[in-house]
Protein backbone atom coordinates (compact mmCIF):
# COMPACT_ATOMS: atom_id res chain seq x y z
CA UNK A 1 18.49 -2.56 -8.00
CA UNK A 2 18.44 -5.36 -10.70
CA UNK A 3 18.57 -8.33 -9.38
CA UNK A 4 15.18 -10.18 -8.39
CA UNK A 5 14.55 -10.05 -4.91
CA UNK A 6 12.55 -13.64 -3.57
CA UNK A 7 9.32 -11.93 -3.47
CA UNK A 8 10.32 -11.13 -7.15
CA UNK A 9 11.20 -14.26 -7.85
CA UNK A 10 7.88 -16.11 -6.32
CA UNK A 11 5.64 -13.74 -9.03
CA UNK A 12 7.83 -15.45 -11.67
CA UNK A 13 7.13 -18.83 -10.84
CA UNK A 14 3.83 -17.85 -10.14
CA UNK A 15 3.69 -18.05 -14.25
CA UNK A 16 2.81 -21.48 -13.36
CA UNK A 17 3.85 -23.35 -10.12
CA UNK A 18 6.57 -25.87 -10.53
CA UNK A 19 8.14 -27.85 -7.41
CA UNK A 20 11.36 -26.43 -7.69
CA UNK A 21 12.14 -22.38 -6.80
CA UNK A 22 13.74 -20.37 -9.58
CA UNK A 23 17.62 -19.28 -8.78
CA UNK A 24 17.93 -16.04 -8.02
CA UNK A 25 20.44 -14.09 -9.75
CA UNK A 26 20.32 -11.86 -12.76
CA UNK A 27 17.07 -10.68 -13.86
CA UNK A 28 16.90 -12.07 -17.43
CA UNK A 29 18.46 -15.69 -15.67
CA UNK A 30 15.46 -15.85 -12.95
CA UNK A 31 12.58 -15.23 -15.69
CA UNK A 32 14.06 -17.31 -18.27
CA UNK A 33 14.15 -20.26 -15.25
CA UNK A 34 9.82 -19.22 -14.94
CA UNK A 35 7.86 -22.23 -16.37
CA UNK A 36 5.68 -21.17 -19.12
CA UNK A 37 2.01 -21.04 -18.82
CA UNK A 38 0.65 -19.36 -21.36
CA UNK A 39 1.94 -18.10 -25.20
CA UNK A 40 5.33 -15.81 -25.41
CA UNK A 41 5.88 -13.32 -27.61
CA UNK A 42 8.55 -11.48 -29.33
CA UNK A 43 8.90 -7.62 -29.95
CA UNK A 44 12.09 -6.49 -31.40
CA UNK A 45 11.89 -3.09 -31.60
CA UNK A 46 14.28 -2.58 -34.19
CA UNK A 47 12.58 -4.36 -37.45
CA UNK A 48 11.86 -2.94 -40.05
CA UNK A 49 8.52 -3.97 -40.36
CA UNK A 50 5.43 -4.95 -37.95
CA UNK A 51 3.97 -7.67 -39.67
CA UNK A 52 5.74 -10.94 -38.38
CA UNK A 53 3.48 -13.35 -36.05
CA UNK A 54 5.37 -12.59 -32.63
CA UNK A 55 5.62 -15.79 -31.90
CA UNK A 56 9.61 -16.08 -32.23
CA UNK A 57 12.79 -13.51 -32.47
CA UNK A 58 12.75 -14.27 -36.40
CA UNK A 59 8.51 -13.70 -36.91
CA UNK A 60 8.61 -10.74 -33.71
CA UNK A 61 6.60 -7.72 -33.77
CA UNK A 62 8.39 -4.28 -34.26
CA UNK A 63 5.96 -2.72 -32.00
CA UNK A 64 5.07 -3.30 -27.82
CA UNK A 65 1.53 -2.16 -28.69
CA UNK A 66 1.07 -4.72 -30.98
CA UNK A 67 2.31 -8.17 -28.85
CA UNK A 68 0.18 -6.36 -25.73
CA UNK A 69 -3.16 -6.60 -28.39
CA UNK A 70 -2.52 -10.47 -29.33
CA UNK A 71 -1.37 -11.47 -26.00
CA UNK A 72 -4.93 -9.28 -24.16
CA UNK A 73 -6.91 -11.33 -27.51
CA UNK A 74 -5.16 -14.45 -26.26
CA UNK A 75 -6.26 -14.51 -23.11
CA UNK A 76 -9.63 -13.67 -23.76
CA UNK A 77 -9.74 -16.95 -25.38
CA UNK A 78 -12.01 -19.83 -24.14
CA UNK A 79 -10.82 -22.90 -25.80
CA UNK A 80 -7.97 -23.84 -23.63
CA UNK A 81 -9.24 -22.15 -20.49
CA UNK A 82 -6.40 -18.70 -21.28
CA UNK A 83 -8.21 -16.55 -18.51
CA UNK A 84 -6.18 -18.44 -15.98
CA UNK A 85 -2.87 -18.05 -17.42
CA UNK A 86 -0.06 -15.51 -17.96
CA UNK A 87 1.28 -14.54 -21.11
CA UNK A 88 4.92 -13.27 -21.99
CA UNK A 89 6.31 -10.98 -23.93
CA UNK A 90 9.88 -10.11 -24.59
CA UNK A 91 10.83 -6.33 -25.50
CA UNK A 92 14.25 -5.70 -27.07
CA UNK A 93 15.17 -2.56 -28.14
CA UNK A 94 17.72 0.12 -27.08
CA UNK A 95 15.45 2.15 -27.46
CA UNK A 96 11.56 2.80 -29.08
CA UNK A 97 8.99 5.40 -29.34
CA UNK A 98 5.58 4.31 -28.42
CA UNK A 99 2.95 6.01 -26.53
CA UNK A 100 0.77 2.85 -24.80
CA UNK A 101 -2.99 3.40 -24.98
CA UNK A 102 -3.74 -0.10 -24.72
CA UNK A 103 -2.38 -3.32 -21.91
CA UNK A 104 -3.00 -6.60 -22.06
CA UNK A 105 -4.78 -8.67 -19.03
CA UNK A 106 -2.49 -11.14 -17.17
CA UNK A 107 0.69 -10.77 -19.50
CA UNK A 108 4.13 -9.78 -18.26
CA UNK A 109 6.28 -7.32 -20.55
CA UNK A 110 9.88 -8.68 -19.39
CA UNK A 111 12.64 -6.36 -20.71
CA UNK A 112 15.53 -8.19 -22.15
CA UNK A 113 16.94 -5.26 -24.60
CA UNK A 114 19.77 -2.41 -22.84
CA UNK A 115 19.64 1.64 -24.06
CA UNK A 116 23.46 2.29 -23.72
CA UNK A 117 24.91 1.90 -20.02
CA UNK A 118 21.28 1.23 -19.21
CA UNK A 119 20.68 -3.07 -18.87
CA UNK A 120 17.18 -2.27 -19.94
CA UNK A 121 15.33 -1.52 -23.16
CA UNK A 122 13.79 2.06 -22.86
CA UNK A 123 10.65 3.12 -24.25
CA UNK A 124 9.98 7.36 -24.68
CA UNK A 125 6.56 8.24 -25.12
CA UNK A 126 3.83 9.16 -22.23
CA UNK A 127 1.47 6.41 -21.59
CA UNK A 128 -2.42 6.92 -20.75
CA UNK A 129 -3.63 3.22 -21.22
CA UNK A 130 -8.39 3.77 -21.64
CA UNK A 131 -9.76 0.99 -21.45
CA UNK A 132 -13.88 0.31 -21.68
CA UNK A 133 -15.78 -2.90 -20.09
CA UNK A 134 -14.21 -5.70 -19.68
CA UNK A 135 -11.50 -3.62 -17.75
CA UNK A 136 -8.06 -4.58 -17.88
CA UNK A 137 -6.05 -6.73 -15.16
CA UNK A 138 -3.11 -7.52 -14.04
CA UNK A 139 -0.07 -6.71 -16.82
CA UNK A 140 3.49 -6.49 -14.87
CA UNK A 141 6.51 -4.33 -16.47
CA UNK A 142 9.71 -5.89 -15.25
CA UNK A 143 13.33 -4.18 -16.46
CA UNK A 144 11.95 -1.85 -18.81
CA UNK A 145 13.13 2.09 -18.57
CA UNK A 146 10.23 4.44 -18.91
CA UNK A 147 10.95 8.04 -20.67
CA UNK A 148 8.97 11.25 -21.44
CA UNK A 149 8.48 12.41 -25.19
CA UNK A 150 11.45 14.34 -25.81
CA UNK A 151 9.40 17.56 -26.45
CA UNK A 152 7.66 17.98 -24.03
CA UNK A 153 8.38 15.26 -20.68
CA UNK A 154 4.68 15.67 -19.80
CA UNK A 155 3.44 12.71 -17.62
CA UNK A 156 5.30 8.86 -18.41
CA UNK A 157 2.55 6.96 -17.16
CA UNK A 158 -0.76 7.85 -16.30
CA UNK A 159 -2.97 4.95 -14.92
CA UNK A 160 -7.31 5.30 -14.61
CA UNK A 161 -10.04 3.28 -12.65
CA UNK A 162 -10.53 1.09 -15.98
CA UNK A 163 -6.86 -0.77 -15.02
CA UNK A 164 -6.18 -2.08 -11.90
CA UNK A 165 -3.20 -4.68 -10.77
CA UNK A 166 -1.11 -2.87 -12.86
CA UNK A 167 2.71 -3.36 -11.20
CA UNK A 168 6.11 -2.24 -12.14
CA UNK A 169 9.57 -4.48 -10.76
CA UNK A 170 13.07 -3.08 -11.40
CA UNK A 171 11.79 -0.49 -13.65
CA UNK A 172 13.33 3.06 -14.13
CA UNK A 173 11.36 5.94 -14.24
CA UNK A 174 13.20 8.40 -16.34
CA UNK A 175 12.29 12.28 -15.96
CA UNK A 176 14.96 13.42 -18.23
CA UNK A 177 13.81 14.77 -21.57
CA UNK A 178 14.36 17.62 -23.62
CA UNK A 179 11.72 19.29 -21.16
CA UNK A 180 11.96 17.12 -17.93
CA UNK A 181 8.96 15.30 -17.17
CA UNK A 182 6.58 16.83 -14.83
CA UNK A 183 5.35 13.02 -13.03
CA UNK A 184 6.59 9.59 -13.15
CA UNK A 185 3.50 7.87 -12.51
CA UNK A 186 0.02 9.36 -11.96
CA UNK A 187 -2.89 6.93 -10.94
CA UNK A 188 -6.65 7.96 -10.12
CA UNK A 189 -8.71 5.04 -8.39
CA UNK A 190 -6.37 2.25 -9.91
CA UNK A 191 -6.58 -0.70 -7.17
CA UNK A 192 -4.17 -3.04 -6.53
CA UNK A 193 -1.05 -1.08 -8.14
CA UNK A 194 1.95 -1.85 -7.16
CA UNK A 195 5.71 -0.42 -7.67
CA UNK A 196 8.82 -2.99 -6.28
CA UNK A 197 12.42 -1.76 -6.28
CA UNK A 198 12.33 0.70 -9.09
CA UNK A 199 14.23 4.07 -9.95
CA UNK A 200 12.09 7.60 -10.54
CA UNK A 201 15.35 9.82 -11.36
CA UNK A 202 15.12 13.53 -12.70
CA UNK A 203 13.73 17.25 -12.18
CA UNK A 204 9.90 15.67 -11.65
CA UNK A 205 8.67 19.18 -10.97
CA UNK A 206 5.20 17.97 -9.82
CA UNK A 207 5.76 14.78 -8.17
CA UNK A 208 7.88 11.72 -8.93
CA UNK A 209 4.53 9.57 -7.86
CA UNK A 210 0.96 11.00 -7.54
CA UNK A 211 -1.99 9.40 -6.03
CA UNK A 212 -5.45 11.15 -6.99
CA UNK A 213 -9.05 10.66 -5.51
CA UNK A 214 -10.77 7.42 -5.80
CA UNK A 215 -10.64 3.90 -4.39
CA UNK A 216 -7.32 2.21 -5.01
CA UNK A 217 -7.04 -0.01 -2.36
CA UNK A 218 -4.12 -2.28 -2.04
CA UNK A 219 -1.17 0.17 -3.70
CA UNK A 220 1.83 -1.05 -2.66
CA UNK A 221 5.00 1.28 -3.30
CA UNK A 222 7.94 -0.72 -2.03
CA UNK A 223 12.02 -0.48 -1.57
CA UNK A 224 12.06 2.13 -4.12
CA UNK A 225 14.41 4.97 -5.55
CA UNK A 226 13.21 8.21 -5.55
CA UNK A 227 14.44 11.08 -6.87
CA UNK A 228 12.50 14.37 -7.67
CA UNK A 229 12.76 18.42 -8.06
CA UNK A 230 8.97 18.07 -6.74
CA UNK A 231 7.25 16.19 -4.28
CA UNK A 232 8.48 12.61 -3.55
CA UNK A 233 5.41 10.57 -3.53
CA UNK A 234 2.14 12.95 -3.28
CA UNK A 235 -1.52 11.50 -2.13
CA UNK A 236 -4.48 13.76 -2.56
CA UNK A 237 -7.24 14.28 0.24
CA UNK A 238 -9.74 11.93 -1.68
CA UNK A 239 -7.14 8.73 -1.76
CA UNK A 240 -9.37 5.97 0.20
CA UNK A 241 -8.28 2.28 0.56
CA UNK A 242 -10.91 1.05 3.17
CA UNK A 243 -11.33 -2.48 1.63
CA UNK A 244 -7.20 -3.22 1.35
CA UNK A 245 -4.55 -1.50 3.28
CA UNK A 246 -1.83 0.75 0.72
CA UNK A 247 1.35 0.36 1.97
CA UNK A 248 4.77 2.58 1.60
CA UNK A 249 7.79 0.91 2.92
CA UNK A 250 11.20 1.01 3.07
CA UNK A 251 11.93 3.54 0.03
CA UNK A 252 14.50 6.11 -0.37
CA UNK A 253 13.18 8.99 -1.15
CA UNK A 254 15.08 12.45 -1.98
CA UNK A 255 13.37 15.60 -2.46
CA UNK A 256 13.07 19.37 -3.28
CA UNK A 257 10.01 19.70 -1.67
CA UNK A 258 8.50 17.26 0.61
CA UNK A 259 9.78 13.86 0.32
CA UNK A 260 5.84 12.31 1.19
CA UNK A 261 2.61 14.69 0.90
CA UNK A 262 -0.37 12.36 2.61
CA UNK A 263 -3.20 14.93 2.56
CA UNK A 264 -5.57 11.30 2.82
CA UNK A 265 -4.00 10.26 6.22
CA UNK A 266 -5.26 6.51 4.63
CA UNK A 267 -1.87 5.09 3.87
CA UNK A 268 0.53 3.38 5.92
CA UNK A 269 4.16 4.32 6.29
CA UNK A 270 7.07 1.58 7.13
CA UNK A 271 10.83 2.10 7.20
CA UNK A 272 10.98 5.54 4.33
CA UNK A 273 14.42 7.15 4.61
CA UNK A 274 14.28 10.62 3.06
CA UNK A 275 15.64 13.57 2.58
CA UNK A 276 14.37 17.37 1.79
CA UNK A 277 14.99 19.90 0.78
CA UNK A 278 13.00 22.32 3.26
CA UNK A 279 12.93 22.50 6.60
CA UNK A 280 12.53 19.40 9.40
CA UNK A 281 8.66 19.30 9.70
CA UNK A 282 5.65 21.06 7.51
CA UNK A 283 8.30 21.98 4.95
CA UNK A 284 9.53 18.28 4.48
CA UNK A 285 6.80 15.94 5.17
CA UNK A 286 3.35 15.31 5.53
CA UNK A 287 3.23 11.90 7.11
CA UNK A 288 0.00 10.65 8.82
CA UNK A 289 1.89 10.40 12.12
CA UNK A 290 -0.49 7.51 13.89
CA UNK A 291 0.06 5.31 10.35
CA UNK A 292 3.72 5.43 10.36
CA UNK A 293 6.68 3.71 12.30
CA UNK A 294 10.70 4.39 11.86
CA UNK A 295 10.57 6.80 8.89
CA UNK A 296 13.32 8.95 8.78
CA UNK A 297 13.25 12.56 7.16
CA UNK A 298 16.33 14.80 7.01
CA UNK A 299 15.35 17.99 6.65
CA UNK A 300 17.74 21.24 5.39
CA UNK A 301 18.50 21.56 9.64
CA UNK A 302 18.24 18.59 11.23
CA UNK A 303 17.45 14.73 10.95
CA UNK A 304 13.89 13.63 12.92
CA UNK A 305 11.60 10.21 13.02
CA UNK A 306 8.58 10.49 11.82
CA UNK A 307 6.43 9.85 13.63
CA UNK A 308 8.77 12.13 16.02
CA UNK A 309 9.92 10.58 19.42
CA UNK A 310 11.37 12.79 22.34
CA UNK A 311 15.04 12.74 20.92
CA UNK A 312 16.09 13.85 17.66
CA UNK A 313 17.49 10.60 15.15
């Protein structure tokens, strides 16, 4: 689950286009192969003090919040044409205690840190990122492990109309807490989001993923891990994507309840292998059946396709 797959590897050298392809391999090894485009910056999580310029591992910041508020100032810049660009920023930490109320447009947080037997840095806190006019676009987590506040779990990340192209590679999703998380992710009307061969592990006793009313058109959960004490991935009636198909494909999905709860019959289901903890049928899915090819769903007494062909799997 964390090595970069070639789609992966494509958004990295998308930082800027360069003739030749990075290697794939490790992580860390592809995104340190990327081309630079724009400014990186440094956040080690473990200084003492927040006051260095960020611009190196000796000047870093101590907090994330504070490289994602120079990096979105960066890009807002004119002078050298920054709106086209990407920034970088490097997070290494075992682990730190933020909660994010703030992204940065066009900037990749690339997790180079490790939490114990974790290869990832881990940030605990829950994260509700407001943002007012101009909106915010297009920041990408890669490697990072996502945790609830140890009091309470609550919601990790919870993602509004006011941030859209928000996407998450080779993350982990991390429901254990003191008090378990209730939701990995929760998005309402956030467009364009997209989740690529990540981990949601733990007793998620709402849902590991949950996608509210509004427009979000182009959500793309993808080759996933998915373990919850909820639902799996839930999608309320009011979920529309009419300008830009959402897609779920090829995840593995495992599940108290039902493994996929589609009450929006919008999105479109590709190659989900799941498993539930009810029943084969209303009990362990609720998958659009005429959006939806070679999903299979084992249920607590038998093992169908969805959408269901005149032989059992």
């Amino acid at each position: 689950m964390n090595t970069l797959t070639s789609t992966e590897a494509a958004q990295v050298n998308g930082m800027c286009p360069v003739a030749s392809a990075v290697t794939l391999g490790g992580r860390l090894m592809a995104i340190e192969g990327a081309q630079r485009c724009g400014v990186d910056y440094f956040v080690d999580a473990n200084r003492t003090v927040d006051t260095g310029d960020g611009l190196s591992w000796a000047t870093a910041f101590q907090k994330l919040a504070t490289a994602l508020a120079a990096s979105h100032a960066n890009i807002a810049l004119t002078a050298n044409r920054n709106w086209a660009g990407r920034n970088r920023i490097f997070l290494k930490a075992d682990s730190t205690t933020e909660d994010l109320v703030l992204l940065a447009d066009k900037t990749d947080v690339i997790g180079v840190g490790s939490k114990d037997s974790y290869s990832m840095p881990c940030i605990i806190g829950n994260h509700v990122p407001v943002h007012t006019e101009p909106y915010c676009m297009g920041t990408r987590f890669f490697n990072v492990q996502f945790r609830g506040a140890v009091a309470d779990g609550g919601i990790i990340w919870t993602l509004a109309s006011t941030v859209s192209g928000i996407q998450f590679h080779g993350c982990h999703f991390n429901g254990w807490s003191t008090i378990p998380a209730t939701i990995g992710l929760k998005a309402t009307a956030s467009p364009r989001l997209e989740v690529h061969n990540c981990k949601f592990n733990g007793a998620f006793s709402t849902a590991a993923i949950h996608l509210l009313t509004g427009e979000a058109n182009g959500t793309l959960i993808k080759d996933n891990l998915i373990n919850s004490a909820g639902i799996g991935i839930d999608v309320d009636s009011g979920f529309t994507c009419a300008n830009e198909q959402a897609f779920v494909i090829g995840n593995r999905i495992k599940a108290t309840g039902l493994v996929i709860d589609d009450d929006s019959d919008t999105m479109v289901y590709m190659d989900n292998v799941c498993i539930s903890g009810g029943a084969f049928g209303d009990t362990s899915h609720d998958i659009p059946a005429t959006l939806s090819v070679n999903n299979v769903v084992t249920g607590s007494d038998k093992t169908g396709l969805v959408p269901s062909t005149d032989q059992e799997y």
